[in-house]
Structures are given as C-alpha cells and as structure tokens.
Protein backbone atom coordinates (compact mmCIF):
# COMPACT_ATOMS: atom_id res chain seq x y z
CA UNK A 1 12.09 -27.97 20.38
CA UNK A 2 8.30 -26.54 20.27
CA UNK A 3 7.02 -25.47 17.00
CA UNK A 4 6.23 -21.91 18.61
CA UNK A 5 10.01 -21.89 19.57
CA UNK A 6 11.02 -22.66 15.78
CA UNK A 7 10.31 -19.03 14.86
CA UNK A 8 11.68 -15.32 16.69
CA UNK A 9 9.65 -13.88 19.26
CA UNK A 10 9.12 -10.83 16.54
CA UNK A 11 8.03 -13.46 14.28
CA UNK A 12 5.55 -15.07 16.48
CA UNK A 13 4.04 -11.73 17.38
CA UNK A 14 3.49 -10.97 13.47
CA UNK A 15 2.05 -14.39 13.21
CA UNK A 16 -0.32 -13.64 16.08
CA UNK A 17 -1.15 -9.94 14.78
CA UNK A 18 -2.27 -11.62 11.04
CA UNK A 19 -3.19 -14.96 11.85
CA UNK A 20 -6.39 -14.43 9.43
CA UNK A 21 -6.21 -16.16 5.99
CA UNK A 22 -6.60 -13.09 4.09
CA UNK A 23 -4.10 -11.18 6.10
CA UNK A 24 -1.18 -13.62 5.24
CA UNK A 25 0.80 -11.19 2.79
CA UNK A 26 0.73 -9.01 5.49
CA UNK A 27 1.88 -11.50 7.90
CA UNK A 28 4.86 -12.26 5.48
CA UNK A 29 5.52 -8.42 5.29
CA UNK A 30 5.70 -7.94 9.05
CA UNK A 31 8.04 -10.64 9.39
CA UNK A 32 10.01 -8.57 6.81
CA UNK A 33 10.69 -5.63 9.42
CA UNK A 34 10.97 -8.34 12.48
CA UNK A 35 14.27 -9.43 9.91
CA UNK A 36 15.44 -6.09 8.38
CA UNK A 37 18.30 -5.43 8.13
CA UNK A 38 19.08 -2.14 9.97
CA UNK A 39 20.19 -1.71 13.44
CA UNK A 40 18.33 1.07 14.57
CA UNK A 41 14.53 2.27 14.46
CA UNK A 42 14.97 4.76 11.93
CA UNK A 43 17.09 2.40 9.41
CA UNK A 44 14.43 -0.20 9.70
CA UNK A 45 11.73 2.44 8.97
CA UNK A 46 13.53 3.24 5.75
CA UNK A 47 13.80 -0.50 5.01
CA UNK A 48 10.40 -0.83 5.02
CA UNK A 49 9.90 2.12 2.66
CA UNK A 50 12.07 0.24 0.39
CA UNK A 51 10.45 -2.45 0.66
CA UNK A 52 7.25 -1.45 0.11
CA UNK A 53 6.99 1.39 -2.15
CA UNK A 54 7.86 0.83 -5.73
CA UNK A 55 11.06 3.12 -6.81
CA UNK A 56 13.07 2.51 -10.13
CA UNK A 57 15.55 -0.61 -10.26
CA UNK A 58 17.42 1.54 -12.57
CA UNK A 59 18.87 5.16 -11.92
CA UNK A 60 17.35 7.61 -14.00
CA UNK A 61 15.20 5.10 -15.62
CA UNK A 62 11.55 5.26 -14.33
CA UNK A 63 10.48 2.76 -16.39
CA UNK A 64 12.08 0.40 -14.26
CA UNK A 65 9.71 0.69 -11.40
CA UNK A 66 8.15 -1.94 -13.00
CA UNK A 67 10.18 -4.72 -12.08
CA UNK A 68 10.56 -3.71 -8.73
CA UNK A 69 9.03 -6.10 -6.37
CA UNK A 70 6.58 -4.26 -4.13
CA UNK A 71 2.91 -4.24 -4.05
CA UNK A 72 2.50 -1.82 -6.30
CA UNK A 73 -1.15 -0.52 -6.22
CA UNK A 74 -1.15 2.22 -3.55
CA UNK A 75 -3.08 0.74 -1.56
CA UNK A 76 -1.36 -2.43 -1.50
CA UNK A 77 1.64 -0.47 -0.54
CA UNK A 78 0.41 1.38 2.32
CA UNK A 79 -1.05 -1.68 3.80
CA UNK A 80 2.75 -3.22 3.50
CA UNK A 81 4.14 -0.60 5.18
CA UNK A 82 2.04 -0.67 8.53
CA UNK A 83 2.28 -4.40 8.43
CA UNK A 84 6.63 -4.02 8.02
CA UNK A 85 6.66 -0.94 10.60
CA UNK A 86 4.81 -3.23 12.85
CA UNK A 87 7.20 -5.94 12.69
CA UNK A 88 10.11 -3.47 13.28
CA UNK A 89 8.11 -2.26 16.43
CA UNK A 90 8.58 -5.88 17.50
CA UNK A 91 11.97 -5.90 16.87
CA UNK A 92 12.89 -2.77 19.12
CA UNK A 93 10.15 -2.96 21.71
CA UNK A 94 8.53 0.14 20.47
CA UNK A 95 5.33 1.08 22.09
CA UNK A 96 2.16 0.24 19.75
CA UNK A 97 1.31 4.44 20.00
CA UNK A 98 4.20 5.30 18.30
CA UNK A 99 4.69 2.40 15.83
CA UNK A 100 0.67 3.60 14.90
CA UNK A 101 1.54 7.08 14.34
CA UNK A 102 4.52 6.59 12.02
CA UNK A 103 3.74 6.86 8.11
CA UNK A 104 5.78 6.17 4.96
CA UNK A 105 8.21 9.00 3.54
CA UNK A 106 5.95 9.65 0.53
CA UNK A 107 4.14 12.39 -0.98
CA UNK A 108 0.91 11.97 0.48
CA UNK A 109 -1.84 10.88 -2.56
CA UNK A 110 -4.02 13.90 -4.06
CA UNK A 111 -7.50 13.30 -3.99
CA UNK A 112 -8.74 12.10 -7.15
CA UNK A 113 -9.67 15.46 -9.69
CA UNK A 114 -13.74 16.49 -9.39
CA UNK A 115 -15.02 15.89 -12.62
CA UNK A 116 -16.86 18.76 -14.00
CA UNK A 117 -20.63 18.17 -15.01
CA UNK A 118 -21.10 18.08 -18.29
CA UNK A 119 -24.21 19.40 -20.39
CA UNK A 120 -25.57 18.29 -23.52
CA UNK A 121 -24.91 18.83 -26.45
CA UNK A 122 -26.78 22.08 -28.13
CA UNK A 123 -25.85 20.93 -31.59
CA UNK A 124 -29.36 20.14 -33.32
CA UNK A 125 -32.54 20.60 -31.59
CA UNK A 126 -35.32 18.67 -32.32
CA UNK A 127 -38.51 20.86 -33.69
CA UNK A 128 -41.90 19.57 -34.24
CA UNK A 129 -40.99 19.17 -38.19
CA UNK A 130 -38.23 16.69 -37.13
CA UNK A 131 -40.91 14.14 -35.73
CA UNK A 132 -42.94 12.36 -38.13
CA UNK A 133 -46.90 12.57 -37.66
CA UNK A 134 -47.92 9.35 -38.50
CA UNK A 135 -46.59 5.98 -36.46
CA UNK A 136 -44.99 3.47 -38.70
C-alpha cells in the first residue's frame, strides 16, 4: 500500500488544499468535516459549527465556554469553519460554489464602536502670569 492510499480521498484533498506550513491547523480542521460524523450535508454543516465556534460545556453556565475546545478568537473560528465546510464538501461531492457560499449559523460580528473625538481639557488655561519671565 502507497502512502497517498494510507489516507481517504477527502483526506488527501484537504491535505492538497493546505499543504502550506502555516495552513496546517486548517488542514487538521478540514479533515475534521472529511470525518464528521453526520450523514447528510446539513448535519455535517452543523458539526462544523460545533466544532468550531466556542458554546458553553455547561447548560446555563457561560462561563464554561472557556473550556470548550475551539479556536476561540473570532477570527480563528471563522477560518475553522471554511476549512471544516470544505472538508465536508469533499465528503459529499459538493460543488466548490456552493461549499464557498455557505457561512456559520452565527450572529454576524458588529463592527467595532467609532470612538468619539475627544477635546481637551478646558480646566485651567494658561495666561501670560502662569509663565515665568526669566529662564532658569
């Protein structure tokens, strides 16, 4: 047995899709939705989401998010998510159009708040009696 047979032909396709150094965790995560679980399109999507978005371990208990296993920075997340939606893509033999347009089941992220400009402080205004005459 070949090497390049070792490993499914969803597998090898991740593997091909990140071979760069730096994309590797997102090689590992594609491989996730080439093996998830779910038997259809739609459960693998959801799989992913699980995967990839951080959600409390514990009911009722945000806290908990913490220890929850996913990327975590945003980011990080979203990245994980096209890389494990790609791998189910593999998996069923979805067209690379429709695997591109898909996007996670989260509130999409608000733009960060415009800060408002700030002026100086009016409290004490310097005069000409506040600066000495002579240098020291």
């Amino acid at each position: 047995m070949l090497p390049q047979q070792w490993a499914s032909p969803c597998g090898n396709q991740c593997t091909n899709k990140y071979a760069a150094l730096m994309q590797i965790p997102w090689r590992v995560f594609c491989k996730k939705g080439c093996d998830a679980d779910g038997e259809t399109w739609e459960e693998c999507l959801k799989e992913c989401n699980e995967i990839c978005y951080k959600d409390p371990v514990l009911k009722d208990h945000q806290w908990s998010s913490y220890i929850d296993r996913s990327p975590g920075h945003s980011t990080y997340s979203e990245e994980c998510f096209h890389a494990c939606v790609s791998g189910c893509g593999y998996k069923f033999d979805m067209h690379s159009e429709k695997v591109e347009k898909v996007r996670p089941n989260r509130p999409p992220k608000l733009p960060p708040p415009v800060p408002k400009p700030t002026r100086p402080s009016v409290d004490h205004i310097e005069t000409a009696e506040d600066i000495p005459g002579t240098s020291a």
